[in-house]
N, C-alpha and C. Protein backbone atom coordinates (compact mmCIF):
# COMPACT_ATOMS: atom_id res chain seq x y z
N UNK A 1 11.87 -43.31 -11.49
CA UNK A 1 11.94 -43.19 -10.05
C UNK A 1 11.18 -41.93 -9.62
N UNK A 2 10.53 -42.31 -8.47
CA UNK A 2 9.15 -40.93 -8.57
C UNK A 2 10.56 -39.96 -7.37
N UNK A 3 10.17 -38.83 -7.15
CA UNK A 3 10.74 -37.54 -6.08
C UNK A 3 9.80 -37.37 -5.14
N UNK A 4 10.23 -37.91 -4.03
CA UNK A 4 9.84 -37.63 -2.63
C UNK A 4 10.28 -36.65 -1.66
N UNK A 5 9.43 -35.67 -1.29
CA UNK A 5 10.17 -35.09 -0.67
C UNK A 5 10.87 -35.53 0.72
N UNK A 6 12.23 -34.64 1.35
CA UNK A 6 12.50 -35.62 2.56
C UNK A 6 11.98 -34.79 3.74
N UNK A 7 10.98 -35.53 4.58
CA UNK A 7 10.33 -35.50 5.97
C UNK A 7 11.00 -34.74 6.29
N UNK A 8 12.49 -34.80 6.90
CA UNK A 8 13.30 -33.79 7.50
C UNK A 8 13.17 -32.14 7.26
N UNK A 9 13.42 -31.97 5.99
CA UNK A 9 13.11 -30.86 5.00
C UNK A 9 12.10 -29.76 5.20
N UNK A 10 11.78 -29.13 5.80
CA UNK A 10 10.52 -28.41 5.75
C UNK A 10 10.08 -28.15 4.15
N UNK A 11 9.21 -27.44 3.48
CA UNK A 11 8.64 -27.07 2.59
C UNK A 11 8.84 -25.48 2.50
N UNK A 12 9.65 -25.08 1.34
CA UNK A 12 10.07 -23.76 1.28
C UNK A 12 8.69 -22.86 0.52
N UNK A 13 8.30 -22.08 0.93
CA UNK A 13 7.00 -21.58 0.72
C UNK A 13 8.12 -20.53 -0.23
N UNK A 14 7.05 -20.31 -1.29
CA UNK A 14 7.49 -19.00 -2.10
C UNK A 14 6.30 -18.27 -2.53
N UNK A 15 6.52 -16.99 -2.07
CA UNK A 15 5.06 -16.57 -2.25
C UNK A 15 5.09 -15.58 -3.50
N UNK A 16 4.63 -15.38 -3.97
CA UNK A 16 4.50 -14.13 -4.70
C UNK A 16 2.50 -13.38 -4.50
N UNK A 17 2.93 -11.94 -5.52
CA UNK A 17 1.38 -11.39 -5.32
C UNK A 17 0.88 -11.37 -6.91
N UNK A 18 -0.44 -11.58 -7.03
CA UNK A 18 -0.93 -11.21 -8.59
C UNK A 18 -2.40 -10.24 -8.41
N UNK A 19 -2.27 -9.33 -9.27
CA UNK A 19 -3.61 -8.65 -9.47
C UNK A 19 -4.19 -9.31 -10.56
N UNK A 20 -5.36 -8.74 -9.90
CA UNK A 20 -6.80 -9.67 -10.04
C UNK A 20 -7.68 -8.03 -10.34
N UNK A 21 -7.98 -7.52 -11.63
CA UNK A 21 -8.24 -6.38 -11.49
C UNK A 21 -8.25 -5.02 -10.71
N UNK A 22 -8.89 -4.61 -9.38
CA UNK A 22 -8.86 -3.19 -8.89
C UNK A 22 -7.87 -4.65 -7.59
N UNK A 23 -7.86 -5.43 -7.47
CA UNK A 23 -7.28 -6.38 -6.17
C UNK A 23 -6.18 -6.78 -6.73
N UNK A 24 -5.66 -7.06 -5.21
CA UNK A 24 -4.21 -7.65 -5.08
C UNK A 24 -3.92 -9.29 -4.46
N UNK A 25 -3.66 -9.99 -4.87
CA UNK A 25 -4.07 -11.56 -4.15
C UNK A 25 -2.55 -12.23 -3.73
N UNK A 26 -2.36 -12.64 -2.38
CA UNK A 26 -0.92 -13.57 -2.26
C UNK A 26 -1.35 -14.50 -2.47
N UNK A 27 -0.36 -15.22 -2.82
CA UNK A 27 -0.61 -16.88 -3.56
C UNK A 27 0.75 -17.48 -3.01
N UNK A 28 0.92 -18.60 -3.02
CA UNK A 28 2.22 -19.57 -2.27
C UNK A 28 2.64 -20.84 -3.35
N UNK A 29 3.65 -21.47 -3.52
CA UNK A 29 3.59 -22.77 -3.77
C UNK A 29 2.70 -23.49 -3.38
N UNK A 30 2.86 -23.69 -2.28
CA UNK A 30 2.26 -24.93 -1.74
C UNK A 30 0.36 -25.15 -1.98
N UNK A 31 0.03 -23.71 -2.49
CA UNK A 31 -1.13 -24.02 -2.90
C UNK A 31 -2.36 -22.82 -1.71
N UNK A 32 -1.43 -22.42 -0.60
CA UNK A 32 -1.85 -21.57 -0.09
C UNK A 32 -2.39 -20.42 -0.87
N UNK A 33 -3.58 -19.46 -0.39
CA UNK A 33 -3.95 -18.13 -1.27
C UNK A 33 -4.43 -17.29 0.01
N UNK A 34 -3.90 -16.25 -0.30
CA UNK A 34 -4.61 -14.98 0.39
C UNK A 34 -5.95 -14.30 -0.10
N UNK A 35 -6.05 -13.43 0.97
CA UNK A 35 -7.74 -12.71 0.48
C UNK A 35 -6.98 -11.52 -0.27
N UNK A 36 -8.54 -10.98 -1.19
CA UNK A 36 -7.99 -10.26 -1.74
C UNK A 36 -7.84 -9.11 -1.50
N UNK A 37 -6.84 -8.22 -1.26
CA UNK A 37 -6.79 -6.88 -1.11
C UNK A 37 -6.88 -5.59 -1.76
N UNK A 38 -7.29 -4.46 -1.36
CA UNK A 38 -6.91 -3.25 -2.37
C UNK A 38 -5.77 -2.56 -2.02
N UNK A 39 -4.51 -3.27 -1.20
CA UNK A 39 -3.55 -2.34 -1.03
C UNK A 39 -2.44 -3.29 -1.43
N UNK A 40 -1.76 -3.52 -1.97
CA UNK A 40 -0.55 -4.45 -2.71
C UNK A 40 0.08 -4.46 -1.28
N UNK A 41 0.78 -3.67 -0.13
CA UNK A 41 1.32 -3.56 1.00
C UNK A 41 1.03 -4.69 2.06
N UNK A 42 -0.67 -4.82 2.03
CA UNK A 42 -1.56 -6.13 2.61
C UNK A 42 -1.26 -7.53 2.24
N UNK A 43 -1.59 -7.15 1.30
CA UNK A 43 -1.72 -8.50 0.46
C UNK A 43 0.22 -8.86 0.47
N UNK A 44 1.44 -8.34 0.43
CA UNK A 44 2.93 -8.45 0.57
C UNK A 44 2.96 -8.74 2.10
N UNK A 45 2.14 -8.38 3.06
CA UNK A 45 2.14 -8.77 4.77
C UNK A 45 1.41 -10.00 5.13
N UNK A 46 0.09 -10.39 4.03
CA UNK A 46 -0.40 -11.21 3.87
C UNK A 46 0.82 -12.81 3.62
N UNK A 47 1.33 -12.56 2.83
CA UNK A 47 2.11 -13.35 2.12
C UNK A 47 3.89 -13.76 3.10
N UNK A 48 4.06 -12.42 3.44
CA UNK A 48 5.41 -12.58 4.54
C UNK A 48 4.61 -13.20 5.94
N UNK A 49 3.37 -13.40 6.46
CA UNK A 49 2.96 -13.66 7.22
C UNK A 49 2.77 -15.44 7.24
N UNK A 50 2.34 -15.84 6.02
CA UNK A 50 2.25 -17.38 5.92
C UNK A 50 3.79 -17.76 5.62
N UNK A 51 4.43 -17.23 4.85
CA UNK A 51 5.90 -17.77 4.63
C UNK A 51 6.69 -18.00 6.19
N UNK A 52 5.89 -16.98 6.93
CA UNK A 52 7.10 -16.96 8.30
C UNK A 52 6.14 -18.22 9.32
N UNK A 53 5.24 -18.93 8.53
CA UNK A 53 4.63 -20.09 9.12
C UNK A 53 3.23 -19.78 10.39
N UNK A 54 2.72 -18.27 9.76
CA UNK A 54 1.57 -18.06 10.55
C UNK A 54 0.54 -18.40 10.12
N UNK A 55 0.33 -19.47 8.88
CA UNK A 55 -0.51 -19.46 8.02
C UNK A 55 -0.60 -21.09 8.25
């Protein structure tokens, strides 16, 4: 039996950040990505910014 998600449900975004050498990058479940930053602070505002559905 395949898993569908239910319509009702929104999609819980979970974001986390990964460095990418001297950069900082948000990344999401859903497949979303941020630009890359040199301040980890950005790139964490980056990331609270699409989770809160500005993205």
């Amino acid at each position: 039996m395949a898993h569908h998600e239910d319509p009702a449900m929104p999609q819980q975004h979970r974001t986390t950040t990964v460095e990418q050498g001297r950069f900082c990058v948000a990344r999401c479940s859903c497949g979303w990505r941020g630009p890359a930053r040199r301040a980890r602070s950005l790139a964490r505002s980056d990331a609270e910014g699409h989770a809160a559905g500005g993205a």
